[in-house]
C-alpha atoms as a PDB file:
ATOM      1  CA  UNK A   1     162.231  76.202 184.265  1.00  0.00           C
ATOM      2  CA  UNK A   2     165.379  77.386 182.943  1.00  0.00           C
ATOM      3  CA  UNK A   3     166.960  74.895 184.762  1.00  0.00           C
ATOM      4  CA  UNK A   4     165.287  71.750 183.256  1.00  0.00           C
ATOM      5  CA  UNK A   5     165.455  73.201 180.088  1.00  0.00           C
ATOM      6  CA  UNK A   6     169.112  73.369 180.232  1.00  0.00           C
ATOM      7  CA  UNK A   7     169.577  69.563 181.571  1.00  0.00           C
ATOM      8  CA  UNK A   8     167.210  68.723 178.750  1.00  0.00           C
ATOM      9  CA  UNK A   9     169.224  70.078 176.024  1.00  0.00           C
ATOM     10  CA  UNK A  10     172.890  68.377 177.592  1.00  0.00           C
ATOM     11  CA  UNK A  11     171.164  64.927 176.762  1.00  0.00           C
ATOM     12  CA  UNK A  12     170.007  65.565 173.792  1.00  0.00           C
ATOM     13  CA  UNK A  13     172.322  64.905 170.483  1.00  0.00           C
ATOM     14  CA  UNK A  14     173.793  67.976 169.015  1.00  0.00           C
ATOM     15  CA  UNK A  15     172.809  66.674 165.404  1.00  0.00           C
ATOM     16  CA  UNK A  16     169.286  66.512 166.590  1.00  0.00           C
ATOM     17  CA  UNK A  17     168.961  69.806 167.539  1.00  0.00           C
ATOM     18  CA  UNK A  18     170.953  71.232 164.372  1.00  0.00           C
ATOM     19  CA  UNK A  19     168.013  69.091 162.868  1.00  0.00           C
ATOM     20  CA  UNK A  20     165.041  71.101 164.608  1.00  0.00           C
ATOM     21  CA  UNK A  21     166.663  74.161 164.094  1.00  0.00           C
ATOM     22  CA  UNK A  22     167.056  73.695 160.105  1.00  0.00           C
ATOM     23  CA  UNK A  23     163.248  72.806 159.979  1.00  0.00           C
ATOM     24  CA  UNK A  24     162.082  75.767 161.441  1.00  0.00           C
ATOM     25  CA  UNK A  25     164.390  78.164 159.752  1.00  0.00           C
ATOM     26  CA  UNK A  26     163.184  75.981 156.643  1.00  0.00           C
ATOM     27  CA  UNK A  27     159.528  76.816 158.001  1.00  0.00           C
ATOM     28  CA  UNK A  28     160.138  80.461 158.669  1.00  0.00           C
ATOM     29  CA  UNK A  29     161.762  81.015 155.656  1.00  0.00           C
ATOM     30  CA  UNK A  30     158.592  79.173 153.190  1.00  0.00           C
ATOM     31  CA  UNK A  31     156.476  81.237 155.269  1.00  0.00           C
ATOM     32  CA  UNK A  32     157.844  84.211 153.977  1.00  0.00           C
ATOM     33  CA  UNK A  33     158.174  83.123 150.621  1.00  0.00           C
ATOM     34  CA  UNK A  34     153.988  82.297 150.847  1.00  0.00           C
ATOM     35  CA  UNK A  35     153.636  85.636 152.393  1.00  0.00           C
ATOM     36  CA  UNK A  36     155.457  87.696 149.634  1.00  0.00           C
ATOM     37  CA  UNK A  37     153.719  85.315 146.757  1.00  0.00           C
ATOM     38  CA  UNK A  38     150.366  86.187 148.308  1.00  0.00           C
ATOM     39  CA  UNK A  39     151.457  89.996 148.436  1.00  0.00           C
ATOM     40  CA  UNK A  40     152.443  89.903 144.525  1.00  0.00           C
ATOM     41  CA  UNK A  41     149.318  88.160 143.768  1.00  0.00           C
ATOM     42  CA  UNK A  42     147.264  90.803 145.646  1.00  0.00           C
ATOM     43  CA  UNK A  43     148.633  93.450 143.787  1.00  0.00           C
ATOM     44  CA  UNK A  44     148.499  92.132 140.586  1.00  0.00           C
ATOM     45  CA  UNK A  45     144.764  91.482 140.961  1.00  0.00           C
ATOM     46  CA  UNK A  46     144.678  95.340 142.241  1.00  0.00           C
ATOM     47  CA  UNK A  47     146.318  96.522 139.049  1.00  0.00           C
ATOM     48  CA  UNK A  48     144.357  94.099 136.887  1.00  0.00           C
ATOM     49  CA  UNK A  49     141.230  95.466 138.659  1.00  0.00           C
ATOM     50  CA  UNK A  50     142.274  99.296 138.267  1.00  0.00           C
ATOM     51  CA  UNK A  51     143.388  99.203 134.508  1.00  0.00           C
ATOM     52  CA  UNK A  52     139.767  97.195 133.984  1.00  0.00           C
ATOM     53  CA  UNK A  53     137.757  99.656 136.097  1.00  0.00           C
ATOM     54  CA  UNK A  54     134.972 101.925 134.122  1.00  0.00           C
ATOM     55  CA  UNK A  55     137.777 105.150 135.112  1.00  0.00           C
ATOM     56  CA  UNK A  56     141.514 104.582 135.579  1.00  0.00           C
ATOM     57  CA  UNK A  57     143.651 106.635 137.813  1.00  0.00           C
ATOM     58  CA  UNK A  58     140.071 108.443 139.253  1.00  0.00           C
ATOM     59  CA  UNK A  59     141.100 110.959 141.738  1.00  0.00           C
ATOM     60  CA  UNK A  60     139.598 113.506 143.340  1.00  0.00           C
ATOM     61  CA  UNK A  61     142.459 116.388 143.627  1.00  0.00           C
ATOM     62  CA  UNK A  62     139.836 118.689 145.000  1.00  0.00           C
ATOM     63  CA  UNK A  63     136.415 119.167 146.126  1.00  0.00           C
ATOM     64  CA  UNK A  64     134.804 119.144 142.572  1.00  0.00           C
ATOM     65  CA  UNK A  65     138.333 118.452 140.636  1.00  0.00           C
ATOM     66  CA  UNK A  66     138.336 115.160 138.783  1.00  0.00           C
ATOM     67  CA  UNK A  67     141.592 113.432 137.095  1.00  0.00           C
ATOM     68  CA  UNK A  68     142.000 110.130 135.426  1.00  0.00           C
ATOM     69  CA  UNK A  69     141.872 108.077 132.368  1.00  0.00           C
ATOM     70  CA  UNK A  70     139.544 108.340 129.299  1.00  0.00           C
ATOM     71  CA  UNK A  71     135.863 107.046 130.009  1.00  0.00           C
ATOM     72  CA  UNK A  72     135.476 103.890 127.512  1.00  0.00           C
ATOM     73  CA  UNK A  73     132.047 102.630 127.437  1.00  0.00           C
ATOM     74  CA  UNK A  74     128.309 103.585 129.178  1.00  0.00           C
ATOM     75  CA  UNK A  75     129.788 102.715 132.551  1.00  0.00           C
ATOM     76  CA  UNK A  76     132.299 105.065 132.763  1.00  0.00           C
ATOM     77  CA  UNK A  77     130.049 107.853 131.949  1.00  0.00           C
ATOM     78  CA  UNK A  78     127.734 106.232 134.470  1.00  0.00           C
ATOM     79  CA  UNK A  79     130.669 106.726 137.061  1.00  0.00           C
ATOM     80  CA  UNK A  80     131.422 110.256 136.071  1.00  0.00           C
ATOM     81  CA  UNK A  81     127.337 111.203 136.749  1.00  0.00           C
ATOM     82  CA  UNK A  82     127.158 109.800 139.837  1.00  0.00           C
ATOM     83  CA  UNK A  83     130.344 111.640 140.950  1.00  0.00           C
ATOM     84  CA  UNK A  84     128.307 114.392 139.945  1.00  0.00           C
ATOM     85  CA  UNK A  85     130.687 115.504 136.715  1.00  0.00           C
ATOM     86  CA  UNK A  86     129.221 118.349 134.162  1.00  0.00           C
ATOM     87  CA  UNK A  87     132.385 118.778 132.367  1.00  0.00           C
ATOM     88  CA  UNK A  88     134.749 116.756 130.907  1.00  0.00           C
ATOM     89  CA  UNK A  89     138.533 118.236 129.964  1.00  0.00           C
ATOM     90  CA  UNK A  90     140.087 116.158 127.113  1.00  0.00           C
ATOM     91  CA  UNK A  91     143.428 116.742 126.909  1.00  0.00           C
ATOM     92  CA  UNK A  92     143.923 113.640 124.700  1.00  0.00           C
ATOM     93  CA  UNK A  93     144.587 114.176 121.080  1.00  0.00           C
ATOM     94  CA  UNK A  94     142.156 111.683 120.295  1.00  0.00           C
ATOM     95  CA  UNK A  95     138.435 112.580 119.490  1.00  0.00           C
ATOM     96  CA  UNK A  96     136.335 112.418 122.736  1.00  0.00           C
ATOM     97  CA  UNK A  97     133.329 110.754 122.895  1.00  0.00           C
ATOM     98  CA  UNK A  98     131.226 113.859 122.961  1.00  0.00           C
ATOM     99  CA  UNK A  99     127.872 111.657 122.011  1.00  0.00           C
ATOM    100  CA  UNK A 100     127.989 109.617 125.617  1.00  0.00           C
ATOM    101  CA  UNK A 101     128.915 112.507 127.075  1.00  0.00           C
ATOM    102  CA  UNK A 102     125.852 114.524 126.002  1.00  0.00           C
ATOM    103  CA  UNK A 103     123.740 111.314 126.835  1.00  0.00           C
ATOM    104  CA  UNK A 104     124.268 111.192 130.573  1.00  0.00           C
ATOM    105  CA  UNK A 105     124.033 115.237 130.491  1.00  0.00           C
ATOM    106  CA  UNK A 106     127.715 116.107 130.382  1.00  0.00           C
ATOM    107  CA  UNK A 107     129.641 118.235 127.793  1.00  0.00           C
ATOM    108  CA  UNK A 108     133.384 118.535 126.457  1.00  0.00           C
ATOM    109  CA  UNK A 109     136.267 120.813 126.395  1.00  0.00           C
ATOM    110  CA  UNK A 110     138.550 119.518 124.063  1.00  0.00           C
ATOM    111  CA  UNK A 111     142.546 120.918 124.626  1.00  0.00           C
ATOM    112  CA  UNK A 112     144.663 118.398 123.218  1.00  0.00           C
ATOM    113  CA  UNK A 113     148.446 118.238 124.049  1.00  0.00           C
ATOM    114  CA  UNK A 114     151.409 116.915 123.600  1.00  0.00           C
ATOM    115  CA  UNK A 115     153.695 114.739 125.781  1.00  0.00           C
ATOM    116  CA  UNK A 116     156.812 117.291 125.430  1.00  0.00           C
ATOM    117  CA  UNK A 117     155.268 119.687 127.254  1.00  0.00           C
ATOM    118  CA  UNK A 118     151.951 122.091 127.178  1.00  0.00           C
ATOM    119  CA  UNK A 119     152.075 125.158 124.903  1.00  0.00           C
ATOM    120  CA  UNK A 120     150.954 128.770 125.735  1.00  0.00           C
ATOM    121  CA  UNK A 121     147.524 128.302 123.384  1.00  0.00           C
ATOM    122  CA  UNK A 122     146.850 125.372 125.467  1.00  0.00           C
ATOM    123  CA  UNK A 123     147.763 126.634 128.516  1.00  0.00           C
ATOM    124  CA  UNK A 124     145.807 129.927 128.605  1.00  0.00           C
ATOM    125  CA  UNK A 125     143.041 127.516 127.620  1.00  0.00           C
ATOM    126  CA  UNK A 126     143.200 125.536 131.081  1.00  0.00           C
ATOM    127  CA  UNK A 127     143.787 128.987 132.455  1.00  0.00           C
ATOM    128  CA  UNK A 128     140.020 129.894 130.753  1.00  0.00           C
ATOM    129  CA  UNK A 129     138.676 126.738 132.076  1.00  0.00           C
ATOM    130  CA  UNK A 130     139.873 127.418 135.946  1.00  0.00           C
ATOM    131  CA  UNK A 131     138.387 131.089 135.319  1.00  0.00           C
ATOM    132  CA  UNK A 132     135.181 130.435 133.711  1.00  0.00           C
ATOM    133  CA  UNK A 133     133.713 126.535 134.750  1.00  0.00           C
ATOM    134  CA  UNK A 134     132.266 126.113 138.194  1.00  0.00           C
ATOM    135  CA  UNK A 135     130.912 123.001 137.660  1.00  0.00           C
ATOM    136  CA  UNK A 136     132.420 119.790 138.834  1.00  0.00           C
ATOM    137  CA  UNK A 137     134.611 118.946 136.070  1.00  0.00           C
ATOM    138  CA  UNK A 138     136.937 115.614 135.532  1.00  0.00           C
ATOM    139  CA  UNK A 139     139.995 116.132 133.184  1.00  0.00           C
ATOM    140  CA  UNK A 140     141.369 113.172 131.302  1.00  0.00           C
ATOM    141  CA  UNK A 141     144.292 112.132 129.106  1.00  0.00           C
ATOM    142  CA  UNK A 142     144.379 108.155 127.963  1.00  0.00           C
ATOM    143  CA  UNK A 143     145.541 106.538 131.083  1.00  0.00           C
ATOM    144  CA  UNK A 144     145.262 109.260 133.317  1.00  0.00           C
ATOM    145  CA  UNK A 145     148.737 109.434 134.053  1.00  0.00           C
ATOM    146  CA  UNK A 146     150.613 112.164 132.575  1.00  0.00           C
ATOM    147  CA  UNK A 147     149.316 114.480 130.524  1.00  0.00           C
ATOM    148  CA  UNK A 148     146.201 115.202 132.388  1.00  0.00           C
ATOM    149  CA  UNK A 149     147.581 115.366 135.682  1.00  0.00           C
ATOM    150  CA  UNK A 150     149.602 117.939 134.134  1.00  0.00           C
ATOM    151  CA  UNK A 151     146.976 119.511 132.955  1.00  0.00           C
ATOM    152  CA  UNK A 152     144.538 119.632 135.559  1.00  0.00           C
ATOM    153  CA  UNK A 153     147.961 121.131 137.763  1.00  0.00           C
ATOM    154  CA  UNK A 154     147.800 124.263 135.609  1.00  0.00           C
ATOM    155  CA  UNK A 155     144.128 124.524 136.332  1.00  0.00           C
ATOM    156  CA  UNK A 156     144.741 123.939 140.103  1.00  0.00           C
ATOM    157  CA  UNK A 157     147.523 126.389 139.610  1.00  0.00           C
ATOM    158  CA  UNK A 158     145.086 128.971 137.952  1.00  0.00           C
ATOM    159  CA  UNK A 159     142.400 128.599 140.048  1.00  0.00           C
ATOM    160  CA  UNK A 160     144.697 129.480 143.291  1.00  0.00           C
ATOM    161  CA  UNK A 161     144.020 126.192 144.625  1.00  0.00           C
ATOM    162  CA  UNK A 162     148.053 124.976 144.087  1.00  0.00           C
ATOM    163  CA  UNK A 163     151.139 126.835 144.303  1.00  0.00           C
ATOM    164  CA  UNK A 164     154.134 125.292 142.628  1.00  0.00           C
ATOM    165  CA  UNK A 165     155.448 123.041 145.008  1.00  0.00           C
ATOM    166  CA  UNK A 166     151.635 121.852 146.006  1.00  0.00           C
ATOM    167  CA  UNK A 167     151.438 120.990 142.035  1.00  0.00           C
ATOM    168  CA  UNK A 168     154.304 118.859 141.791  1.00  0.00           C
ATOM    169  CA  UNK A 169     153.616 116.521 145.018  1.00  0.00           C
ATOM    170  CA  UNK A 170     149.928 115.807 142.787  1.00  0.00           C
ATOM    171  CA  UNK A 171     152.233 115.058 139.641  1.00  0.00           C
ATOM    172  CA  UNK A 172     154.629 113.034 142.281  1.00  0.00           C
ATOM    173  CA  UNK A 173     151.096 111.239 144.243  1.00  0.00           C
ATOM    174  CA  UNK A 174     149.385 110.461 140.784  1.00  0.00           C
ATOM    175  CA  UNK A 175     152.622 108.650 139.221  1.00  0.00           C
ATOM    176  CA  UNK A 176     153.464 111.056 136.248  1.00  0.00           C
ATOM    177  CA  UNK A 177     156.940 109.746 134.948  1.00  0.00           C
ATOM    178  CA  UNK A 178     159.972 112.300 135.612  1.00  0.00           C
ATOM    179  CA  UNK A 179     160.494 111.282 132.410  1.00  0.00           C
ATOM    180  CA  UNK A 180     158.179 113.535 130.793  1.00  0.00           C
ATOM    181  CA  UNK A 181     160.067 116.464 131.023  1.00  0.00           C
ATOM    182  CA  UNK A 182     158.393 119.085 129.816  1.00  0.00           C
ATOM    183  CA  UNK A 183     155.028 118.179 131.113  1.00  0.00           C
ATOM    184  CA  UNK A 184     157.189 119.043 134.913  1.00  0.00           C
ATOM    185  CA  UNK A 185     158.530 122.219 133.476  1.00  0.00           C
ATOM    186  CA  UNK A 186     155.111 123.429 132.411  1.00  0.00           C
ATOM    187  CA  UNK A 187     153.319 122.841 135.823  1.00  0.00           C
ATOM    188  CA  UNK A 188     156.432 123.918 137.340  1.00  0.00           C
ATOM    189  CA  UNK A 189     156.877 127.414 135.593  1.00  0.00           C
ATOM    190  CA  UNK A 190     153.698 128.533 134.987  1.00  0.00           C
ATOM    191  CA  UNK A 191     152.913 131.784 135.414  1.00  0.00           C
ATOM    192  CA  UNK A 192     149.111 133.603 135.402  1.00  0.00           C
ATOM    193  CA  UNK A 193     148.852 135.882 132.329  1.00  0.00           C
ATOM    194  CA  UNK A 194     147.725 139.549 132.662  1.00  0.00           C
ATOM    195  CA  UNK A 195     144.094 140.373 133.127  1.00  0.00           C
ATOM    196  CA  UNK A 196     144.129 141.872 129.665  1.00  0.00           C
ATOM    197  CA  UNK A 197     145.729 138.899 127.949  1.00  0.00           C
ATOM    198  CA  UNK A 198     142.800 137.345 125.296  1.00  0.00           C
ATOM    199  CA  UNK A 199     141.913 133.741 126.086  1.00  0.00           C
ATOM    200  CA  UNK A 200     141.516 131.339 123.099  1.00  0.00           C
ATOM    201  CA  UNK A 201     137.863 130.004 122.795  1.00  0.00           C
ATOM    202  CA  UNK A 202     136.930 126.634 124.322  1.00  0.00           C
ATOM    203  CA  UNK A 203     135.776 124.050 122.032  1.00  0.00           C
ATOM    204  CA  UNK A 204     134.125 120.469 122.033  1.00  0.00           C
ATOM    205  CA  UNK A 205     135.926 119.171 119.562  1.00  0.00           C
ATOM    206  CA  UNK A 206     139.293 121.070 118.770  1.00  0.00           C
ATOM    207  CA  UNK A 207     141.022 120.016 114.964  1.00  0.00           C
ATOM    208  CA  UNK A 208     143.667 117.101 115.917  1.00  0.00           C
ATOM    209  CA  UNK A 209     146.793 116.432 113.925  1.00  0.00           C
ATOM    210  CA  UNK A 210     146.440 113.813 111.808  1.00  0.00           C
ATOM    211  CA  UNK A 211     148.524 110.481 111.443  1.00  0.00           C
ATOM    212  CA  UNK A 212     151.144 111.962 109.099  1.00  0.00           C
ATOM    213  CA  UNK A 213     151.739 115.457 111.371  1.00  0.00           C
ATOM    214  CA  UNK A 214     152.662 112.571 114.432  1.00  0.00           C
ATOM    215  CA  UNK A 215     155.041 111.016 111.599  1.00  0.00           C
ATOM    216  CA  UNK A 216     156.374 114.391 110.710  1.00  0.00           C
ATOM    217  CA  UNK A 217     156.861 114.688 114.951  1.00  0.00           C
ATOM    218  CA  UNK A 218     158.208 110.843 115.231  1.00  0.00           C
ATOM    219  CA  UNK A 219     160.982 111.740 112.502  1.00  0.00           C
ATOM    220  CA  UNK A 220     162.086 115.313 114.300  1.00  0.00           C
ATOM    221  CA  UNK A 221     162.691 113.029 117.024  1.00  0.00           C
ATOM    222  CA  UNK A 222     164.299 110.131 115.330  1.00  0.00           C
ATOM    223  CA  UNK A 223     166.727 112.917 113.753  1.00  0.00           C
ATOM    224  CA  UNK A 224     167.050 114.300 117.301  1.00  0.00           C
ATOM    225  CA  UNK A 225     168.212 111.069 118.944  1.00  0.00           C
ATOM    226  CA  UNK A 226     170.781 110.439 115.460  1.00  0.00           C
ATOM    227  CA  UNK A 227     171.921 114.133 116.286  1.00  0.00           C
ATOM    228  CA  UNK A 228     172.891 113.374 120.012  1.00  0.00           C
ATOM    229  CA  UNK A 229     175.115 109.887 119.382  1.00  0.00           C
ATOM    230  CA  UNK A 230     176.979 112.230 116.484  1.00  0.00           C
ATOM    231  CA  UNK A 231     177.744 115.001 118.864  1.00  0.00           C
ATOM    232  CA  UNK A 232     178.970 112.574 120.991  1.00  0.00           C
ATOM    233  CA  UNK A 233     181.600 109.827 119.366  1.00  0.00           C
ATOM    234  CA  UNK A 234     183.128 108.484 122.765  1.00  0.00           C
ATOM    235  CA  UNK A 235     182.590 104.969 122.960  1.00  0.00           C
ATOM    236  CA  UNK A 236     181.057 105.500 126.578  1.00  0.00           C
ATOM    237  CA  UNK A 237     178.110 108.125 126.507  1.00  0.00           C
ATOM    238  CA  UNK A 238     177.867 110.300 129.416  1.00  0.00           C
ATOM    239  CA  UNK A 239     174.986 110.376 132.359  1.00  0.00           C
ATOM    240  CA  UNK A 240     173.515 113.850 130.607  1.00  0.00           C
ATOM    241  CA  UNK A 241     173.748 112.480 127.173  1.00  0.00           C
ATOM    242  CA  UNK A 242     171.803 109.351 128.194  1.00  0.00           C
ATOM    243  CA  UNK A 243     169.265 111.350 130.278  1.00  0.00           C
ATOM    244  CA  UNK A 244     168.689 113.253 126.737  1.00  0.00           C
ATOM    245  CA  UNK A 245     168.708 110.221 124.935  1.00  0.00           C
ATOM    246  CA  UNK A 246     166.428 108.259 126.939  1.00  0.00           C
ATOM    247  CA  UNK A 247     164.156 111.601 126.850  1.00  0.00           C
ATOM    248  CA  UNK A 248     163.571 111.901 122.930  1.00  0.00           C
ATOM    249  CA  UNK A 249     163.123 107.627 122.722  1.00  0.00           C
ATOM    250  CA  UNK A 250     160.339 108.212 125.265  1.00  0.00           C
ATOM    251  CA  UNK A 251     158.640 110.951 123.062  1.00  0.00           C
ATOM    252  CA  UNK A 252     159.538 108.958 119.863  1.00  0.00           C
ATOM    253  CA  UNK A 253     157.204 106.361 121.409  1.00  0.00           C
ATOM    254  CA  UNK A 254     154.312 107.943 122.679  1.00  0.00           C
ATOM    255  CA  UNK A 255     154.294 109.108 119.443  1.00  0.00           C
ATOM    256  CA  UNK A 256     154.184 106.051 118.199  1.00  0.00           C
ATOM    257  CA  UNK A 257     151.601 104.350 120.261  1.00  0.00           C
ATOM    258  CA  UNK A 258     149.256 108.054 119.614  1.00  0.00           C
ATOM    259  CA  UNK A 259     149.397 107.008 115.809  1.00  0.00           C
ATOM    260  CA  UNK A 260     148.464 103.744 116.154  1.00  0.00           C
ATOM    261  CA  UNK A 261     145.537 104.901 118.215  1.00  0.00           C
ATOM    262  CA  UNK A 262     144.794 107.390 115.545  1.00  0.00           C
ATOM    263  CA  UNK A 263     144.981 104.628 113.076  1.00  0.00           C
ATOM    264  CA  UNK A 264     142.766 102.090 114.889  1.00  0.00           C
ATOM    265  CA  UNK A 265     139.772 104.623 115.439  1.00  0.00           C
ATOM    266  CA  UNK A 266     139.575 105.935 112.400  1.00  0.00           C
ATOM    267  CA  UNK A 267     136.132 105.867 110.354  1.00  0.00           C
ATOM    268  CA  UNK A 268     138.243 103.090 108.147  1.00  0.00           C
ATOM    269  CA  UNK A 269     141.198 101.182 109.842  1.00  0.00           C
ATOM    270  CA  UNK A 270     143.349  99.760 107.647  1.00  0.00           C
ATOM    271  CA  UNK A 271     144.282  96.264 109.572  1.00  0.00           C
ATOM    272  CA  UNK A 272     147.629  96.391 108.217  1.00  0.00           C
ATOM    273  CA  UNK A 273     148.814 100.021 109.332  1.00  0.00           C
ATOM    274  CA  UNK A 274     147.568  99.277 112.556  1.00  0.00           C
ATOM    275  CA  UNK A 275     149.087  96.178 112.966  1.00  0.00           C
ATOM    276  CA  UNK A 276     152.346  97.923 111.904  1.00  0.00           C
ATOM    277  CA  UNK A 277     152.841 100.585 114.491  1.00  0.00           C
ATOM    278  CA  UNK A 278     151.828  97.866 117.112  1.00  0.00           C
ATOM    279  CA  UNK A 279     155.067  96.157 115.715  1.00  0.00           C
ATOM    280  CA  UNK A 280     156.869  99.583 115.810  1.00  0.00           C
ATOM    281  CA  UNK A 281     155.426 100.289 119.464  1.00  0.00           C
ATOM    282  CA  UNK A 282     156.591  96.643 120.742  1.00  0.00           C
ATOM    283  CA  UNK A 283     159.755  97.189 119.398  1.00  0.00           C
ATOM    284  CA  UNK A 284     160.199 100.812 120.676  1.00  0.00           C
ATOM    285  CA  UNK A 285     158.940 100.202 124.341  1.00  0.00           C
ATOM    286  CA  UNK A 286     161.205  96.857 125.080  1.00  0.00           C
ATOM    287  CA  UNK A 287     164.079  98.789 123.185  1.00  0.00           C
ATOM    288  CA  UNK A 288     163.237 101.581 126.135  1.00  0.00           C
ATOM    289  CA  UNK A 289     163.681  98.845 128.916  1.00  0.00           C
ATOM    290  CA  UNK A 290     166.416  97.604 127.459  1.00  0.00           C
ATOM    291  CA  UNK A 291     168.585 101.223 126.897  1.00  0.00           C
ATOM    292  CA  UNK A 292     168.295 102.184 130.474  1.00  0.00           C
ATOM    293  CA  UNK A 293     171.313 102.648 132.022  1.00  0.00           C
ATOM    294  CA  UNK A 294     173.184 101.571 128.800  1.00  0.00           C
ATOM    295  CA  UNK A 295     176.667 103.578 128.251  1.00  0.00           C
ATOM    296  CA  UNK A 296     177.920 102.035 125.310  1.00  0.00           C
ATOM    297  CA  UNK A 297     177.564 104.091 121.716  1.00  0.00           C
ATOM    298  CA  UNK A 298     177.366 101.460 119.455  1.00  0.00           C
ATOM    299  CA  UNK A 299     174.795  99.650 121.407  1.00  0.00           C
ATOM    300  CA  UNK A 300     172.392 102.845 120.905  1.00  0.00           C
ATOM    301  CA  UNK A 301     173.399 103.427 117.331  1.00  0.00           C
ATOM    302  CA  UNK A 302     172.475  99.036 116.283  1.00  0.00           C
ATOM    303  CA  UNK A 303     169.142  99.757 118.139  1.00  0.00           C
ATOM    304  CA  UNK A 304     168.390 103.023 116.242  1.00  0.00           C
ATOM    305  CA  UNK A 305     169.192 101.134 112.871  1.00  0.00           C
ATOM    306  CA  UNK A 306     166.830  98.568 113.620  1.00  0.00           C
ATOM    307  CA  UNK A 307     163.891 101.646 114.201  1.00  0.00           C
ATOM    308  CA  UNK A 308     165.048 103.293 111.091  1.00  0.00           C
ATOM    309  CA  UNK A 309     164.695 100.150 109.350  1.00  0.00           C
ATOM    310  CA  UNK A 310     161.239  99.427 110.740  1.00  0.00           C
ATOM    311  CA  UNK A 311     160.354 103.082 109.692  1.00  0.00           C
ATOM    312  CA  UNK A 312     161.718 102.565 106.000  1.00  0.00           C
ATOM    313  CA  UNK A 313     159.595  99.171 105.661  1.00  0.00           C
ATOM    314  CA  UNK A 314     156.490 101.041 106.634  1.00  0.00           C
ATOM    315  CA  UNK A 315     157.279 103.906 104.456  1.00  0.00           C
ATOM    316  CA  UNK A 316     157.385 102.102 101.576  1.00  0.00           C
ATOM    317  CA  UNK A 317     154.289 100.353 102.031  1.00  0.00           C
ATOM    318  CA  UNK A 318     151.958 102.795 103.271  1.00  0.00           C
ATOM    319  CA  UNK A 319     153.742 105.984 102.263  1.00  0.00           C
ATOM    320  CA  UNK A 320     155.616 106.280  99.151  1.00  0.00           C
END
């Protein structure tokens, strides 16, 4: 066989068989190319489908242990009783929707926090939560990402059912950003307190800061960020000071995207606030894209101008 196949290919034109060759590289290579588009396409539809679903991010970290995104709508709360959920952990600083809740026979602990980290109040309250609920319970931030994987660590951390290093592969599995510093730190050094040490009452509600405490928060960190680029004058910023940088723009716009929320459910939205801080959150979150990995000074200090002027216009329309 090899043979014939060898006095085959001495009669046949070289050009003819550079020919066949380029087609099926040609073919191999569009094959691929289908291949990878029919991947991308697949996974888009996956995401698509997960952000839509009735519970983003749903996990089970343990038997009984819940994590995800806020429930939105009857059929999330539908999901969350056939799971076989009693109690619901808000960690969002958003009102829960304690009304559902009670309507498919589930009730709320409300512990709010923030995306810098998790105080001690807060965190002896998910220590009170491990201790005293032994229902199946499902803690939730907004998108399930972040703040209540955090959260729900500290529990698992309470409870005995994660040590440290246990904790952060859930934080690493679920997809909660490195970014979010002190949301690591917090899972990372926690510590039980003493047997004697008072835990803070558990509420259904708790008291959530209002839009103008997040403003007071968004203009610490504004001032923050304006403090780092005049500590540091060299034209080319350094790894640390961009890793800082990069830190306080990412808090600067969750706090900016919290308000907004704030602002859109409350009792009266006013269209044009809203409408605002969705300008101010566009503008913040591609400025975010567009920073990383940027060494240049003056590049950071034009961007901040244009947020300080954004803040300025709103100010004077909505504040002064």
């Amino acid at each position: 066989m090899l043979k014939l196949s060898v006095v085959f290919t001495r009669h046949v034109p070289k050009a003819f068989i550079m020919h066949v060759m380029i087609r099926c590289i040609s073919f191999a290579v569009l094959l691929l190319l289908l291949s990878s588009a029919v991947r991308s396409s697949d996974d888009k539809k996956k995401n698509a489908a997960e952000h839509h679903a009735p519970l983003q991010s749903l996990i089970e970290v343990k038997p009984g242990y819940f994590s995800g995104g806020e429930p939105v709508g009857e059929e999330a709360f539908k999901k969350l009783k056939e799971l076989g959920v009693k109690v619901l952990v808000s960690v969002d600083g958003i009102r829960p929707n304690v009304e559902l809740a009670h309507k498919y026979g589930m009730r709320y602990i409300h512990i709010p926090i923030q995306y810098n980290g998790i105080d001690r109040e807060s965190e002896l309250k998910l220590v009170r939560v491990a201790k005293e609920i032994k229902e199946p319970l499902y803690v939730h931030c907004h998108h399930g990402k972040h703040r209540g994987p955090a959260s729900m660590a500290i529990i698992c951390r309470a409870s005995g059912q994660f040590d440290a290093k246990q904790a952060g592969q859930y934080l690493h599995d679920v997809g909660t950003s490195p970014e979010y510093k002190g949301l690591w730190k917090a899972v990372r050094e926690f510590q039980l307190p003493e047997e004697t040490t008072l835990l803070p009452p558990l509420v259904e509600v708790a008291e959530v800061d209002s839009i103008a405490a997040h403003m007071a928060e968004a203009d610490r960190r504004f001032d923050q960020l304006a403090a780092l680029l005049e500590e540091n004058q060299n034209k080319e910023l350094t790894s640390t000071v961009e890793e800082q940088l990069n830190s306080e723009l990412l808090l600067l716009w969750e706090l900016i995207r919290e308000s907004r929320r704030a602002a859109a459910l409350s009792k009266k939205p006013d269209e044009k606030l809203v409408i605002a801080f969705e300008k101010s959150d566009s503008r913040i979150k591609t400025m975010k894209e567009d920073l990383k990995n940027v060494h240049s000074r003056e590049t950071w200090s034009n961007r901040l101008e244009l947020i300080k002027k954004d803040c300025k216009g709103c100010h004077s329309q909505f504040r002064n």
